[in-house]
C-alpha atoms as a PDB file:
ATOM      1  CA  UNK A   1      96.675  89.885 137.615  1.00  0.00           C
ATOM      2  CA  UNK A   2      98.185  92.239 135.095  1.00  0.00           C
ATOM      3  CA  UNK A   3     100.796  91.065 132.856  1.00  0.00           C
ATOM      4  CA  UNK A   4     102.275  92.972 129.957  1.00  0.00           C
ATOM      5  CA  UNK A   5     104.647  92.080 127.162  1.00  0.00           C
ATOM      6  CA  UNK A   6     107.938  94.436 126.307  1.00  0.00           C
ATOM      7  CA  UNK A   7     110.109  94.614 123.353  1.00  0.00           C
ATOM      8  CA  UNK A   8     113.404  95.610 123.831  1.00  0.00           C
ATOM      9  CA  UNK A   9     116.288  96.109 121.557  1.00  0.00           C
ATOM     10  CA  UNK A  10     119.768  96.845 122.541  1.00  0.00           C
ATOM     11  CA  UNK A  11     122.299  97.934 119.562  1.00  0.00           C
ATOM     12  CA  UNK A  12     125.750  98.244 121.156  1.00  0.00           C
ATOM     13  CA  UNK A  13     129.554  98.078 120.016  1.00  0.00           C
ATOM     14  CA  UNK A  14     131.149  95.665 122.344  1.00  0.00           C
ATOM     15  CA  UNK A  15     134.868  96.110 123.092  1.00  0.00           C
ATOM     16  CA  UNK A  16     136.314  92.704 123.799  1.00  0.00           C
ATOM     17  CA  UNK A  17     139.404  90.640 125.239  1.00  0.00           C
ATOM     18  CA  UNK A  18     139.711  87.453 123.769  1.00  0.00           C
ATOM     19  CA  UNK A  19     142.007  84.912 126.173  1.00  0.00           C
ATOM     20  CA  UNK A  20     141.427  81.193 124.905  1.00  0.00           C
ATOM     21  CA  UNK A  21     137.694  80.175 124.698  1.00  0.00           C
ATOM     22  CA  UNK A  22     137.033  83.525 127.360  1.00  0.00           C
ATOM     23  CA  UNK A  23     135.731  86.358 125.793  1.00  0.00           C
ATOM     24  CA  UNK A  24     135.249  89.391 128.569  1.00  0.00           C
ATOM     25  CA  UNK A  25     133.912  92.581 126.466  1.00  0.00           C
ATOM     26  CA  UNK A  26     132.136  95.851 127.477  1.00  0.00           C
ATOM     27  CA  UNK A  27     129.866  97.292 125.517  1.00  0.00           C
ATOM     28  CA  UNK A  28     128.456 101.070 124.787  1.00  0.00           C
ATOM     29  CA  UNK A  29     124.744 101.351 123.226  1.00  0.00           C
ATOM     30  CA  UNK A  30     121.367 102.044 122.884  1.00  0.00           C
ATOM     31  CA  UNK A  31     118.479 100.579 124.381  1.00  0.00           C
ATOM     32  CA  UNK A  32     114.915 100.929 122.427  1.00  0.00           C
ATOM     33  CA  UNK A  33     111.924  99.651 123.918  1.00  0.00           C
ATOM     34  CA  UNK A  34     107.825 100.204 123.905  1.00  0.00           C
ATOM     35  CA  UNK A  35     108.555 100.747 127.949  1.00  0.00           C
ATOM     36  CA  UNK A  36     111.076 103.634 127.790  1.00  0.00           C
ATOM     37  CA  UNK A  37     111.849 104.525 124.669  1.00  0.00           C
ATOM     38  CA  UNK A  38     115.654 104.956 123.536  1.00  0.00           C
ATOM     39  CA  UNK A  39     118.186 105.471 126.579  1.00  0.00           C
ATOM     40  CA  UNK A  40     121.856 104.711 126.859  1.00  0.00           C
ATOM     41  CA  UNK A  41     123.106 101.300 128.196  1.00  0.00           C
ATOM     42  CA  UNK A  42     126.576 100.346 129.373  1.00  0.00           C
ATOM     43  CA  UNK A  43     126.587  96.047 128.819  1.00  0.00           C
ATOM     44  CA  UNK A  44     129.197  94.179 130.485  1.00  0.00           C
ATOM     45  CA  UNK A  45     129.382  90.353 129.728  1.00  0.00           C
ATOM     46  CA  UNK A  46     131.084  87.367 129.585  1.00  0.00           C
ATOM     47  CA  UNK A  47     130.939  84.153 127.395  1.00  0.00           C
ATOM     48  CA  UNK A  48     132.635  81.091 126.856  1.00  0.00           C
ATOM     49  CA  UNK A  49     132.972  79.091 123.475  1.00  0.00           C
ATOM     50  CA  UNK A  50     132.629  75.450 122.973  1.00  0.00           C
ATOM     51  CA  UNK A  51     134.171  74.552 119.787  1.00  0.00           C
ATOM     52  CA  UNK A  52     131.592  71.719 118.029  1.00  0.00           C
ATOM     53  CA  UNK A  53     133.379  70.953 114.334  1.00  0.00           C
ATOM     54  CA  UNK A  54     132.988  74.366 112.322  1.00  0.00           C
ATOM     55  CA  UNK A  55     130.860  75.828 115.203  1.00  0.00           C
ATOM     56  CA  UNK A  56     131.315  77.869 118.257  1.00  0.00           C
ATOM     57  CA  UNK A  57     127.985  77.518 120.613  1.00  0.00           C
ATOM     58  CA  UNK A  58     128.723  80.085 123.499  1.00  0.00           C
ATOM     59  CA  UNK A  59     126.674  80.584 126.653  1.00  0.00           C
ATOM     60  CA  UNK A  60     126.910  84.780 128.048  1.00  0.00           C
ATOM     61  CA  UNK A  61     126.160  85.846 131.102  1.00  0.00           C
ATOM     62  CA  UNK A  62     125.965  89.793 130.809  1.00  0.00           C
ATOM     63  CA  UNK A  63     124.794  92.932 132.885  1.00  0.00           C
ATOM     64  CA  UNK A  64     122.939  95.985 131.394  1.00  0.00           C
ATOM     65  CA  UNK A  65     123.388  99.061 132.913  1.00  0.00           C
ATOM     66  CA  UNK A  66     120.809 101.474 131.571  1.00  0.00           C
ATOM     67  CA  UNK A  67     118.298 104.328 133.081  1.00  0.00           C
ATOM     68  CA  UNK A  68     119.800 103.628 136.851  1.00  0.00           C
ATOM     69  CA  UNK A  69     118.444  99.895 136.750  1.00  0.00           C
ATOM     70  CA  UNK A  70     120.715  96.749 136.075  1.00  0.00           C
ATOM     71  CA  UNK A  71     119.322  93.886 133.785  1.00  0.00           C
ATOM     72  CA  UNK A  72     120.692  90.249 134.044  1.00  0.00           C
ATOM     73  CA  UNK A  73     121.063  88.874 130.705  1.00  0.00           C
ATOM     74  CA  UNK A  74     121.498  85.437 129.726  1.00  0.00           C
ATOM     75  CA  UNK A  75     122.615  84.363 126.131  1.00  0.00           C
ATOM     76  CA  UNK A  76     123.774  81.716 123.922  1.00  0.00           C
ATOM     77  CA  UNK A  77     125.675  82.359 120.790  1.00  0.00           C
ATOM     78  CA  UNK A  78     125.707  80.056 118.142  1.00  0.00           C
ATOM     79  CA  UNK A  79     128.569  80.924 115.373  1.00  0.00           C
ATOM     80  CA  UNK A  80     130.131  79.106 112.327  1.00  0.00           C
ATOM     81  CA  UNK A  81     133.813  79.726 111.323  1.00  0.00           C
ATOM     82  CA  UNK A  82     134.621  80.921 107.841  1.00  0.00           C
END
C-alpha cells in the first residue's frame, strides 16, 4: 500500500453576503501544491457563526473547483471581535 502526503495551499479573495450568523461567499484564487503546482480555483462556501462572548467559532462547508476536479472542504473558523 502506497500512501503519500500533499501540501496544498489555496490563497483566494472571497466575495461574501453576510445575512445574520450566514455567511455565503465565492471565492477566486490560486491553488499551490507539491501535486500540481499553481492552478486556478473557483471556492464556493458556506459558514455559520456561533457567537461565544468576544468570539465567533464558525463551522464551513465549502467546494473547490480547480483543474476540472471538485474538492469538499470542511472548516472551522475561530475569530475574536475587536
Amino acid at each position: 500500500m502506497h500512501s503519500a502526503i500533499w501540501i496544498f495551499n489555496v490563497y483566494a479573495v472571497p466575495f461574501a453576503y453576510h445575512t445574520g450568523h450566514l455567511k455565503i461567499f465565492i471565492a477566486p484564487g490560486i491553488e499551490d501544491s507539491d501535486h500540481h503546482g499553481r492552478e486556478f480555483l473557483l471556492r464556493l462556501g458556506v459558514e455559520y457563526g456561533f457567537e461565544v462572548g468576544n468570539y465567533e467559532i464558525a463551522p464551513q462547508f465549502d467546494i473547490d473547483f480547480v483543474d476540472g476536479e471538485e474538492v469538499l472542504v470542511l472548516g472551522l473558523v475561530i475569530a475574536r471581535r475587536f
